[in-house]
N, C-alpha and C. Protein backbone atom coordinates (compact mmCIF):
# COMPACT_ATOMS: atom_id res chain seq x y z
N UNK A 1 0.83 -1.18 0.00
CA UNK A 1 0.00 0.00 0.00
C UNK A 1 0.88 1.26 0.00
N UNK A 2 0.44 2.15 -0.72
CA UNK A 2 1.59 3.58 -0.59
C UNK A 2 0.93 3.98 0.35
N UNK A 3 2.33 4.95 0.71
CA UNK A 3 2.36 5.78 2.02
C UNK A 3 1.35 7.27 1.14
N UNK A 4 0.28 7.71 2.10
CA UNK A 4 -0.07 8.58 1.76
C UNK A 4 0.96 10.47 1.81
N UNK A 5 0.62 11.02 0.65
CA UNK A 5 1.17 12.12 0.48
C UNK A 5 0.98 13.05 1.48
N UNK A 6 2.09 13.74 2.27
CA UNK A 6 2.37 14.71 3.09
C UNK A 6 2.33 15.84 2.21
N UNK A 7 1.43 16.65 2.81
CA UNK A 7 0.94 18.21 2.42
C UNK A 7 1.87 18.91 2.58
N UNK A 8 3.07 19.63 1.84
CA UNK A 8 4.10 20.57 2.82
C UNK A 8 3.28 21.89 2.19
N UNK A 9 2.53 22.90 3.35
CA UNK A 9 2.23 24.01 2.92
C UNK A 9 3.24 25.04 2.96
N UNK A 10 4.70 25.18 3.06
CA UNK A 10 5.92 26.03 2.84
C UNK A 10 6.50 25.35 1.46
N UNK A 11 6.16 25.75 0.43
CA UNK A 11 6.37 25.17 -0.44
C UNK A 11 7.08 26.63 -1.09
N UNK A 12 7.71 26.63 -2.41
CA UNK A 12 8.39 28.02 -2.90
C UNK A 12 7.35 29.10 -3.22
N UNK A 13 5.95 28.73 -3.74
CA UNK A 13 5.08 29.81 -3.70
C UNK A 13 4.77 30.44 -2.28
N UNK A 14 4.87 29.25 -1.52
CA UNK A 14 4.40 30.19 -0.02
C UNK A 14 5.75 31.28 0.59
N UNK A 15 6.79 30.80 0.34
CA UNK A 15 8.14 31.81 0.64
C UNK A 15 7.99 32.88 -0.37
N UNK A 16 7.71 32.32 -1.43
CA UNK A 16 7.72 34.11 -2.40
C UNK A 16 6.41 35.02 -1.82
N UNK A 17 5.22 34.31 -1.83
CA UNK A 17 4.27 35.36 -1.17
C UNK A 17 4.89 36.13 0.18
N UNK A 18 5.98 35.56 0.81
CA UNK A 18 6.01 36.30 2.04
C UNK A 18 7.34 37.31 1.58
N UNK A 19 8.54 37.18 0.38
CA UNK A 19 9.12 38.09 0.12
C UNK A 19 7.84 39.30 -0.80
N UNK A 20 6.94 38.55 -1.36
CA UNK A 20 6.53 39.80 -1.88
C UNK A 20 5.53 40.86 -0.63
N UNK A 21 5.37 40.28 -0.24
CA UNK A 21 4.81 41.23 1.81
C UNK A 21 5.94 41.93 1.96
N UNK A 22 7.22 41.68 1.72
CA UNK A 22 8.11 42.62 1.81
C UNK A 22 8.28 43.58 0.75
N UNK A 23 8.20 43.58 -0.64
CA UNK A 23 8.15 44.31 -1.65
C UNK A 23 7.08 45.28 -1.31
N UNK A 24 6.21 45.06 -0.87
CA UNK A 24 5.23 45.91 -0.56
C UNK A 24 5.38 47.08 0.70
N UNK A 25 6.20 46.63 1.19
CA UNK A 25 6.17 47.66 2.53
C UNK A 25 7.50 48.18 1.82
N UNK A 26 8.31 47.82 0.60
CA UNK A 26 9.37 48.83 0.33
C UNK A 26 8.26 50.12 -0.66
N UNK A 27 7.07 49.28 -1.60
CA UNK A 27 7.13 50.53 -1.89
C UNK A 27 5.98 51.44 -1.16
N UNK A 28 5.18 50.87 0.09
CA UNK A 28 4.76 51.52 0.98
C UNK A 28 5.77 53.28 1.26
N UNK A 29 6.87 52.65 1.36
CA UNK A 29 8.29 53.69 1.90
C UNK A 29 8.59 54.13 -0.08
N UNK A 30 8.11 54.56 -0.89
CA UNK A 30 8.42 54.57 -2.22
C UNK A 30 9.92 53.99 -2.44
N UNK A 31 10.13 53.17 -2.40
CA UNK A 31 11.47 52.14 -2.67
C UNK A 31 10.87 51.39 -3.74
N UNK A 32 12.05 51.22 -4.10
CA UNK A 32 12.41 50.18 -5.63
C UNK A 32 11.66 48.71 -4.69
N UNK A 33 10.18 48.21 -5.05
CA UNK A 33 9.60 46.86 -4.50
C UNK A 33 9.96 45.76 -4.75
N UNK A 34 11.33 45.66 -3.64
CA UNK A 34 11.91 44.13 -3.91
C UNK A 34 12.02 44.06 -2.46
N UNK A 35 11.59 42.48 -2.16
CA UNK A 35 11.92 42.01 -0.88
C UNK A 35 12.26 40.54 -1.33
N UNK A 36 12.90 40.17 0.12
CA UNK A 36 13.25 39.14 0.56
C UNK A 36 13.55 38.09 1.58
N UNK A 37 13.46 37.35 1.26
CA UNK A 37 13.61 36.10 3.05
C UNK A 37 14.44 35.21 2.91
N UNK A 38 15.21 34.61 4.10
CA UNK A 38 16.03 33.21 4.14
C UNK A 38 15.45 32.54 4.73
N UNK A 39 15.54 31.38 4.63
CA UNK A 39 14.84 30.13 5.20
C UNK A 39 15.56 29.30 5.35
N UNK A 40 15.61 28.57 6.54
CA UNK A 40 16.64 27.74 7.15
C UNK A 40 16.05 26.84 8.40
N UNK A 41 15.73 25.68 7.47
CA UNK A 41 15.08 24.71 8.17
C UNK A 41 13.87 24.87 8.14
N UNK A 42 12.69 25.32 7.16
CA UNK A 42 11.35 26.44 7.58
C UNK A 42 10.92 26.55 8.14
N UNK A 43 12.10 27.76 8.52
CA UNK A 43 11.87 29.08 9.49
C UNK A 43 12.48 29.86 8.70
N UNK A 44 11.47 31.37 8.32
CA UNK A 44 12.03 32.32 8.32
C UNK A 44 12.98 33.10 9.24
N UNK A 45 14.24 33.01 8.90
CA UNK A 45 15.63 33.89 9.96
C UNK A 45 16.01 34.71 9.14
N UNK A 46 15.61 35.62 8.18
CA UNK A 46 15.66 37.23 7.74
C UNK A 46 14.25 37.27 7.10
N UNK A 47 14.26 38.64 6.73
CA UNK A 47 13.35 38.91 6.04
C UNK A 47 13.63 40.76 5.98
N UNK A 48 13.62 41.43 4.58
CA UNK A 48 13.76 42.52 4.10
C UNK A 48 13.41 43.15 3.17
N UNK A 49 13.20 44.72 2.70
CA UNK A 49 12.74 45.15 1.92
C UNK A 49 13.92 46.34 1.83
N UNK A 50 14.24 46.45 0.10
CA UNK A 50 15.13 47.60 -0.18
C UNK A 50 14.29 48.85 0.85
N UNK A 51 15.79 49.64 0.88
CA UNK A 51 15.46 50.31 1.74
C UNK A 51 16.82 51.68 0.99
N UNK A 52 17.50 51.73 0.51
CA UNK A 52 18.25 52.28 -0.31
C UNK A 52 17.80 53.91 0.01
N UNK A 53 17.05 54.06 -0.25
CA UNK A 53 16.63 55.73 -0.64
C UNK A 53 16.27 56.09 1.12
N UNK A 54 15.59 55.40 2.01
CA UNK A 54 15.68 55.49 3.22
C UNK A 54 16.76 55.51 4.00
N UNK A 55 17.48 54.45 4.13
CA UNK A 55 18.86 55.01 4.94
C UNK A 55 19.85 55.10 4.10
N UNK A 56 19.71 55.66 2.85
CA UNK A 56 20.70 56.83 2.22
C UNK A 56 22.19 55.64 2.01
N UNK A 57 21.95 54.26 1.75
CA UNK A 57 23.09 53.72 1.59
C UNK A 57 22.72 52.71 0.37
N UNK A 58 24.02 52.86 -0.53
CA UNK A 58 23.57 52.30 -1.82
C UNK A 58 23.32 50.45 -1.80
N UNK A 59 24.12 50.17 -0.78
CA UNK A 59 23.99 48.62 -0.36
C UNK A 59 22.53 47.99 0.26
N UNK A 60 21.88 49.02 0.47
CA UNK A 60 20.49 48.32 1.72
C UNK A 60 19.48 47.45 0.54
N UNK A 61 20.04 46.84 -0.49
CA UNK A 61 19.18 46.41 -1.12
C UNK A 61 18.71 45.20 -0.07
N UNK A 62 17.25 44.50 -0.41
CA UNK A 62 16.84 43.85 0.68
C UNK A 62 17.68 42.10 0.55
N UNK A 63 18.12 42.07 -0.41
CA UNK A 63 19.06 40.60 0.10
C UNK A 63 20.41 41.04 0.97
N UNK A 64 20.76 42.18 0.99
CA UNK A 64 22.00 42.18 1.65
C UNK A 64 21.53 42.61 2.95
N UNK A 65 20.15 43.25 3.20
CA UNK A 65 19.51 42.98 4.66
C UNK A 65 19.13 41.87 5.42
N UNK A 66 18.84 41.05 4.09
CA UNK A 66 18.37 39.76 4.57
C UNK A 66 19.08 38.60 5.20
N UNK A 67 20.69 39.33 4.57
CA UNK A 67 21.60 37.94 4.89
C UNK A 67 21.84 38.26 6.13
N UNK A 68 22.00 39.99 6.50
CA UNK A 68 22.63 40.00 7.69
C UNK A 68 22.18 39.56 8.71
N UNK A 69 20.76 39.86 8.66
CA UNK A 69 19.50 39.08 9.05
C UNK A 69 19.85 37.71 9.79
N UNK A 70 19.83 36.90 8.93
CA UNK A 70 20.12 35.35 8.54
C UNK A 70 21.22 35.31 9.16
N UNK A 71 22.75 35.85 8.97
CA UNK A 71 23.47 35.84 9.74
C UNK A 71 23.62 35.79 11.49
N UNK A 72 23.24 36.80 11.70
CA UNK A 72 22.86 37.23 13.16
C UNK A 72 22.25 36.06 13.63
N UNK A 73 20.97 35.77 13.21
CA UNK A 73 20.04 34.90 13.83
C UNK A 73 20.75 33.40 14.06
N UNK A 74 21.55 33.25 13.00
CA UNK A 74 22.42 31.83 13.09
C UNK A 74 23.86 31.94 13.75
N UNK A 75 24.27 33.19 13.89
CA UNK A 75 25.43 33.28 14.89
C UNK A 75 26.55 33.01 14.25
N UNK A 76 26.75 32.95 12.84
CA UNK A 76 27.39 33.00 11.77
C UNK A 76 27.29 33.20 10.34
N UNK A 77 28.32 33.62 9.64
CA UNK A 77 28.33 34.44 7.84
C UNK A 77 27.95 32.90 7.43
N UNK A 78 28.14 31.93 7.52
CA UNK A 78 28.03 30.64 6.66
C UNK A 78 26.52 30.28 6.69
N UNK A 79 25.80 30.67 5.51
CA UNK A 79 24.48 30.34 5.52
C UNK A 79 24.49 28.88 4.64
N UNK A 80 24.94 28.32 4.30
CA UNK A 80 25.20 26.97 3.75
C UNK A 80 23.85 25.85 3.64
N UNK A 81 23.52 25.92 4.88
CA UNK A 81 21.86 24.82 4.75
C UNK A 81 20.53 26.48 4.70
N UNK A 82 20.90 27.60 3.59
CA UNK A 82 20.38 28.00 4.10
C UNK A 82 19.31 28.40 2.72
N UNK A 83 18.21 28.91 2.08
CA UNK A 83 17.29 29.39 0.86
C UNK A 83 17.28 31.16 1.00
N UNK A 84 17.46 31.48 -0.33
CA UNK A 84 17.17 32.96 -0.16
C UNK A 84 16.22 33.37 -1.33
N UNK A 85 14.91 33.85 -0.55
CA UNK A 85 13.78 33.83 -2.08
C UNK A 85 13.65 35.70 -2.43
N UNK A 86 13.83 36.11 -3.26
CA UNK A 86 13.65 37.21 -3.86
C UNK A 86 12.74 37.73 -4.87
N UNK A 87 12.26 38.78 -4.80
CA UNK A 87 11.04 38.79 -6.05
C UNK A 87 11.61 39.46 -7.20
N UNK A 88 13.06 39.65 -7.03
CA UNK A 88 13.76 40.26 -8.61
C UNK A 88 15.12 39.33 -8.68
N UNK A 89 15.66 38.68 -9.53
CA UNK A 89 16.83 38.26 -10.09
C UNK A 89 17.86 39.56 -9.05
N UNK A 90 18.57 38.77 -8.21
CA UNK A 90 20.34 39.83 -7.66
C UNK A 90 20.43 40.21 -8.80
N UNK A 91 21.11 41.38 -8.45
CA UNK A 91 22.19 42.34 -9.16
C UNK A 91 23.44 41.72 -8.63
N UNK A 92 24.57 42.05 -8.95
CA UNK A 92 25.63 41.37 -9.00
C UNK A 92 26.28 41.73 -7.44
N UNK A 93 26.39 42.97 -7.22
CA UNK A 93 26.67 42.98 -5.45
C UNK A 93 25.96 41.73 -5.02
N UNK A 94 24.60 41.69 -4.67
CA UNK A 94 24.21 40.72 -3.95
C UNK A 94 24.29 39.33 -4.01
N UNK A 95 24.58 38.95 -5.16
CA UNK A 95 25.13 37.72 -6.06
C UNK A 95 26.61 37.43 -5.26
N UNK A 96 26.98 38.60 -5.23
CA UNK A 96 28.48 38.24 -4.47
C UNK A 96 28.65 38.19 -2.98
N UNK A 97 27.49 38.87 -2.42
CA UNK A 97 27.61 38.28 -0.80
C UNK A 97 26.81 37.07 -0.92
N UNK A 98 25.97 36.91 -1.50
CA UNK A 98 25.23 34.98 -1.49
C UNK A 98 26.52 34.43 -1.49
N UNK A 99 27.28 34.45 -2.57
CA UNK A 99 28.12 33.74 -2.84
C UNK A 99 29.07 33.65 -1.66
N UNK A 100 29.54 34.40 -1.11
CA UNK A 100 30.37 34.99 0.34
C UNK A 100 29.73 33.91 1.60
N UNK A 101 28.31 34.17 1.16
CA UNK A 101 27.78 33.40 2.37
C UNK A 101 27.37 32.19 2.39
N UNK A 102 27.38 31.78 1.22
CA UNK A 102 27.45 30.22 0.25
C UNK A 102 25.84 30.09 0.99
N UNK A 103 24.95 30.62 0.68
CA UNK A 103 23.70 29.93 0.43
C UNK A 103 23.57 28.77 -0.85
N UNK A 104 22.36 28.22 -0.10
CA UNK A 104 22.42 26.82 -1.06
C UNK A 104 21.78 27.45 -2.08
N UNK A 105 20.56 27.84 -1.95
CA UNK A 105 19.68 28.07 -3.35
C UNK A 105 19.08 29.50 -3.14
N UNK A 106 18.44 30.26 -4.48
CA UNK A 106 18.66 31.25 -4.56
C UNK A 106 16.76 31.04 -5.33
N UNK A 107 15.82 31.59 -5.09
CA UNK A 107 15.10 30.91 -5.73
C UNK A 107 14.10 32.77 -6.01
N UNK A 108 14.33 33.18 -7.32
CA UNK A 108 13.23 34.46 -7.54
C UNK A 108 12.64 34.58 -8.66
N UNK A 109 11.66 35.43 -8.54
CA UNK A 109 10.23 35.71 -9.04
C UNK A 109 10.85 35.89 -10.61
N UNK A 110 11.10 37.52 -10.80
CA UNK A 110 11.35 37.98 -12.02
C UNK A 110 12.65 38.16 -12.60
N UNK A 111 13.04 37.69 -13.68
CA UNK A 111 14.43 37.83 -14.01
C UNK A 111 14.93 39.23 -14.55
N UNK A 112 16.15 39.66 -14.47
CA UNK A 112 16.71 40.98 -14.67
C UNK A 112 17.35 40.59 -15.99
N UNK A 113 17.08 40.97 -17.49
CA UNK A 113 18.22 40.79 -18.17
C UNK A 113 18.68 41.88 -18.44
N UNK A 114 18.81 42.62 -18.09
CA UNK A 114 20.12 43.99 -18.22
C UNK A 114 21.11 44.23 -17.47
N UNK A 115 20.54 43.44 -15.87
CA UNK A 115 21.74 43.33 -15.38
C UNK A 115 21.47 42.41 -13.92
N UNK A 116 20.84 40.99 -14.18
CA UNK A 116 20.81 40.28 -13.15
C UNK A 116 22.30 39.06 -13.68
N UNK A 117 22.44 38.73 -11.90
CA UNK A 117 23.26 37.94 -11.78
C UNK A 117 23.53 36.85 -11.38
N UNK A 118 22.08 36.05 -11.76
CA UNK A 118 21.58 34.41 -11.66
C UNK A 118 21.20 34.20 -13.05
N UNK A 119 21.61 34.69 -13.94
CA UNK A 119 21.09 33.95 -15.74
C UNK A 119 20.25 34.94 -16.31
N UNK A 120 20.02 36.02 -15.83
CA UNK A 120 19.45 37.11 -16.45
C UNK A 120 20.57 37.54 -17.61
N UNK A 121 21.30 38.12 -17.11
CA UNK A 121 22.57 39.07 -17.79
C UNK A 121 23.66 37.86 -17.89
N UNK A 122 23.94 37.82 -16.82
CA UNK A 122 25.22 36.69 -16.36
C UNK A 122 24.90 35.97 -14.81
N UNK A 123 25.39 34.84 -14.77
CA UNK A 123 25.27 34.12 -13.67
C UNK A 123 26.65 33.80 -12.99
N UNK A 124 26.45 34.92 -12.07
CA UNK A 124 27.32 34.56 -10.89
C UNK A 124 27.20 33.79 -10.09
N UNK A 125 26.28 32.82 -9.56
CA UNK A 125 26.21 32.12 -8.44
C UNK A 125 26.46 31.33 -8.98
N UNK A 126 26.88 31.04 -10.05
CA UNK A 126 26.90 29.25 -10.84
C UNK A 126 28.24 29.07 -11.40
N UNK A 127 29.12 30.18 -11.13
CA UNK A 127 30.36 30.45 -12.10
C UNK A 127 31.53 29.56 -11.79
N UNK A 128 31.79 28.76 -12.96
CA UNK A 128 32.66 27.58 -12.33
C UNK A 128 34.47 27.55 -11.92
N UNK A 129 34.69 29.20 -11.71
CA UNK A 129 36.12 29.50 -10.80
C UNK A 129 35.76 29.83 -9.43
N UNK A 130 34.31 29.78 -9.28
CA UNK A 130 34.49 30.00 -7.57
C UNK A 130 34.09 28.84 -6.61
N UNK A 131 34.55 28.69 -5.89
CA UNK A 131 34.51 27.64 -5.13
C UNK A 131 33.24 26.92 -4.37
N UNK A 132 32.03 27.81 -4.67
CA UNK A 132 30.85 27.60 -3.96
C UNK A 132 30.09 27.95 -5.29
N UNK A 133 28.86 27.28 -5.18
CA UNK A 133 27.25 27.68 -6.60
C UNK A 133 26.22 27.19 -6.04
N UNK A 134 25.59 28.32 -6.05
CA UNK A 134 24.09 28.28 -5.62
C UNK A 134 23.28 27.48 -6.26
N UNK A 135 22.12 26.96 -6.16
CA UNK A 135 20.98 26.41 -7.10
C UNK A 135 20.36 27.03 -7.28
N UNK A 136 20.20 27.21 -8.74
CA UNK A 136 19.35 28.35 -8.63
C UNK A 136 17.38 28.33 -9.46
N UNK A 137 16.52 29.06 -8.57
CA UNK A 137 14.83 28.48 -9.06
C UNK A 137 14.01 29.99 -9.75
N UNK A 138 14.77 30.21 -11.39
CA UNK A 138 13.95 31.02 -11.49
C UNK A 138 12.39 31.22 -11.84
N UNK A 139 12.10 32.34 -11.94
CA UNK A 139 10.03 32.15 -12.19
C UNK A 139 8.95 32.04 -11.07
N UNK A 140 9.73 31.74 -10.09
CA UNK A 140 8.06 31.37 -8.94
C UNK A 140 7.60 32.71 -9.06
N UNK A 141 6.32 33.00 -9.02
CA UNK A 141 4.83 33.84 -8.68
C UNK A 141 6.03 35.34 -9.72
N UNK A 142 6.41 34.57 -11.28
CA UNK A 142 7.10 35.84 -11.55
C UNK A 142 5.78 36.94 -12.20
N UNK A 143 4.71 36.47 -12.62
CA UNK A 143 3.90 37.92 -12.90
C UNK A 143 3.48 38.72 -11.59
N UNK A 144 3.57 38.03 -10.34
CA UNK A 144 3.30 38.97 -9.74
C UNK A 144 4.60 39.88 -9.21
N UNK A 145 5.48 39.04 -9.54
CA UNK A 145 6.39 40.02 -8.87
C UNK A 145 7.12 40.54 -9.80
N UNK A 146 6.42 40.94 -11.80
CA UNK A 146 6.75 41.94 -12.19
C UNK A 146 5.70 42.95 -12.32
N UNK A 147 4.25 42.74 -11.88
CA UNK A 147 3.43 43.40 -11.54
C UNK A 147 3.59 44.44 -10.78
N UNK A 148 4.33 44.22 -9.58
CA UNK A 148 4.78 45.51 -8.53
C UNK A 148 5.48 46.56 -8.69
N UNK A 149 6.64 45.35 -9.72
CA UNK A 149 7.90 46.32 -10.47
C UNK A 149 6.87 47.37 -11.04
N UNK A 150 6.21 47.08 -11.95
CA UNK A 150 5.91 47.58 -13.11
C UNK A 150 4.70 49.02 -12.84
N UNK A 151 3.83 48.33 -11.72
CA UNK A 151 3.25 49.26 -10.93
C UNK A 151 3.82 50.79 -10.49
N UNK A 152 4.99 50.38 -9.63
CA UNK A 152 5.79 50.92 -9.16
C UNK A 152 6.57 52.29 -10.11
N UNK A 153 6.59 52.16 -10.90
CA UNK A 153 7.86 52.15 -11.96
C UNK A 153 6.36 53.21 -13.11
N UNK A 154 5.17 53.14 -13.23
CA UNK A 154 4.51 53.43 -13.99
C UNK A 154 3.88 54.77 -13.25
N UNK A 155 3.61 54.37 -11.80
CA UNK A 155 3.65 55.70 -11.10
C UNK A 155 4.37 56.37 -11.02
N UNK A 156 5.40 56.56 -10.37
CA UNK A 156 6.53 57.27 -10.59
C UNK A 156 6.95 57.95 -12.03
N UNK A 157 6.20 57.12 -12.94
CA UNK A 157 6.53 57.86 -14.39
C UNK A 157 5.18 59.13 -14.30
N UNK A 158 4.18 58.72 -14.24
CA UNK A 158 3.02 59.38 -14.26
C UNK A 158 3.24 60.80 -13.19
N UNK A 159 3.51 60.66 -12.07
CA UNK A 159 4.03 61.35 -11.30
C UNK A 159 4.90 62.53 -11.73
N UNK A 160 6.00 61.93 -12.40
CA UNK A 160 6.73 62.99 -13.17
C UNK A 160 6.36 63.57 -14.43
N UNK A 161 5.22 63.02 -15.20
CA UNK A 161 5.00 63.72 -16.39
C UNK A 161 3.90 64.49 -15.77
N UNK A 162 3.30 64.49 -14.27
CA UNK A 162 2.45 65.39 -13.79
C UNK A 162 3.24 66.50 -12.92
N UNK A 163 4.24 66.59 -13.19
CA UNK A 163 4.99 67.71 -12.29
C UNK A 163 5.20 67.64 -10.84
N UNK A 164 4.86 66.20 -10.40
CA UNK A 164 5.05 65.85 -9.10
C UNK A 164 6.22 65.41 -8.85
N UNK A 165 6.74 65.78 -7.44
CA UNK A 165 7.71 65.03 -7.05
C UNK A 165 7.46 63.33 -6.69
N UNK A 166 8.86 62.41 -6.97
CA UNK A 166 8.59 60.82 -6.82
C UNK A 166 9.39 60.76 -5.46
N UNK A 167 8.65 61.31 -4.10
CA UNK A 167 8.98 60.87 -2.91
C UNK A 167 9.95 59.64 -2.95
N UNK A 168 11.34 59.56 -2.68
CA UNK A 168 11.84 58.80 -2.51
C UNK A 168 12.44 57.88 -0.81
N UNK A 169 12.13 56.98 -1.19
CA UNK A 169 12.80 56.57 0.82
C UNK A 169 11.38 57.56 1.85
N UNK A 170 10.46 57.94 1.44
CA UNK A 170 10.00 58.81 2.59
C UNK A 170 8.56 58.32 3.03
N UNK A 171 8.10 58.45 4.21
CA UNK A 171 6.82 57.95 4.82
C UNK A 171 5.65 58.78 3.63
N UNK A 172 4.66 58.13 3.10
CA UNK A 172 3.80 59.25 2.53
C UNK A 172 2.66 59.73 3.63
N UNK A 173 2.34 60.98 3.12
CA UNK A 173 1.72 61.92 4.56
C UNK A 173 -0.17 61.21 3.88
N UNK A 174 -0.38 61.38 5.41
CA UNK A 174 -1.81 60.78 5.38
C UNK A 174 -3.05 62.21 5.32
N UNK A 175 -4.11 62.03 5.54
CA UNK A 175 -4.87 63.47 4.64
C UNK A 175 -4.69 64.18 5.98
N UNK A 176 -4.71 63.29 7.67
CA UNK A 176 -4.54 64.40 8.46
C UNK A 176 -2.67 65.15 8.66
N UNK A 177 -1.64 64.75 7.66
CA UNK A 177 -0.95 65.18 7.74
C UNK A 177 0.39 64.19 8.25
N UNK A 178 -0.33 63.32 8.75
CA UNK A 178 0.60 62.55 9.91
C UNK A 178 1.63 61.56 8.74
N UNK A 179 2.82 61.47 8.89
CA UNK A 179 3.23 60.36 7.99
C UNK A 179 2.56 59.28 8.51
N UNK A 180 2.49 58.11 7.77
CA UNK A 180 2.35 57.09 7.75
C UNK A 180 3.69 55.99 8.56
N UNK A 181 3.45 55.28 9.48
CA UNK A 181 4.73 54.32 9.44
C UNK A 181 5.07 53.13 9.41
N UNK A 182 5.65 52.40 8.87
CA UNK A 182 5.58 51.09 9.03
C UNK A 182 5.80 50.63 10.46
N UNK A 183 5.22 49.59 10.70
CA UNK A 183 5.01 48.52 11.94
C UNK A 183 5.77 47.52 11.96
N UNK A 184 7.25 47.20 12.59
CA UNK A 184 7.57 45.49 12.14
C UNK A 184 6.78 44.41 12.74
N UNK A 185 5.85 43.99 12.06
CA UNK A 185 5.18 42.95 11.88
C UNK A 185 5.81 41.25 12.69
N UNK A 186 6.48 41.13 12.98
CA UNK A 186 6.96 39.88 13.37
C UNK A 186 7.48 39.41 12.22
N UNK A 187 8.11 37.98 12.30
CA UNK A 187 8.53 37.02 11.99
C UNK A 187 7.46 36.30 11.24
């Protein structure tokens, strides 16, 4: 008799829905809407959203928040048994701390070909002079997570052909005036 099938409800669509919860609170903060999570053992131990235009540093993209994240929580840089799901293809910085931190797999939504660095443009995590390569899962939930891009990216155009400023990094003000702020939500 077969063994009946075990339901795993953390499956890669359920990790991308929770990086794209992070895309959303980046462009809550008008940030470029990319988030991300590590998973290690499933459990989420990071979770981030670019943040770039907010604390004014060109690195805060949300995988290099995420690792530090991930780091901390594991009490070491070696993320090795560890998943990092993203809703845009790395750019090549972040390609190179994965790689630094030898995550196992690398698994995102929409691919970058102008300048991603998992098989968009070029693939760095797979490159066979470095001593560590990611696995890499492109496509999960990728219309939605070029939907946000694209969202994102269409306002901000509209915005500027209306003579508005494209608030960058900043809380948007609510009608009584008050910014708005994000809440960290838990884990």
């Amino acid at each position: 008799m077969d063994e009946p099938q075990i339901i795993n409800p953390f499956d890669d669509e359920y990790y991308m829905r929770e990086a794209l919860r992070q895309a959303r609170k980046a462009a809550k903060q008008d940030e470029v809407p990319i988030g991300a999570i590590i998973v290690h053992q499933g459990s989420i131990i990071g979770r981030a959203w670019n943040q770039v235009e907010t604390l004014k540093d060109a690195t805060a993209h949300a995988e290099m928040l995420a690792l530090t994240q991930a780091e901390s929580a594991l009490g070491d840089w070696r993320l090795t048994d560890c998943d990092l799901y993203v809703t845009k293809e790395p750019c090549p910085m972040c390609a190179g701390a994965i790689m630094h931190c030898r995550v196992r797999r690398v698994i995102f939504g929409c691919p970058d070909v102008k300048g991603g660095a998992a098989g968009g443009f070029w693939n760095l995590l797979q490159a066979p002079n470095l001593n560590h390569r990611a696995e890499i899962t492109p496509g999960v939930l990728n219309d939605d997570c070029v939907r946000i891009l694209k969202e994102f990216f269409a306002e901000a155009r509209r915005r500027r052909a209306e003579g508005l400023e494209h608030k960058k990094g900043a809380a948007k003000e609510s009608e009584g005036g008050d910014a708005e702020r994000l809440v960290f939500d838990g884990p």
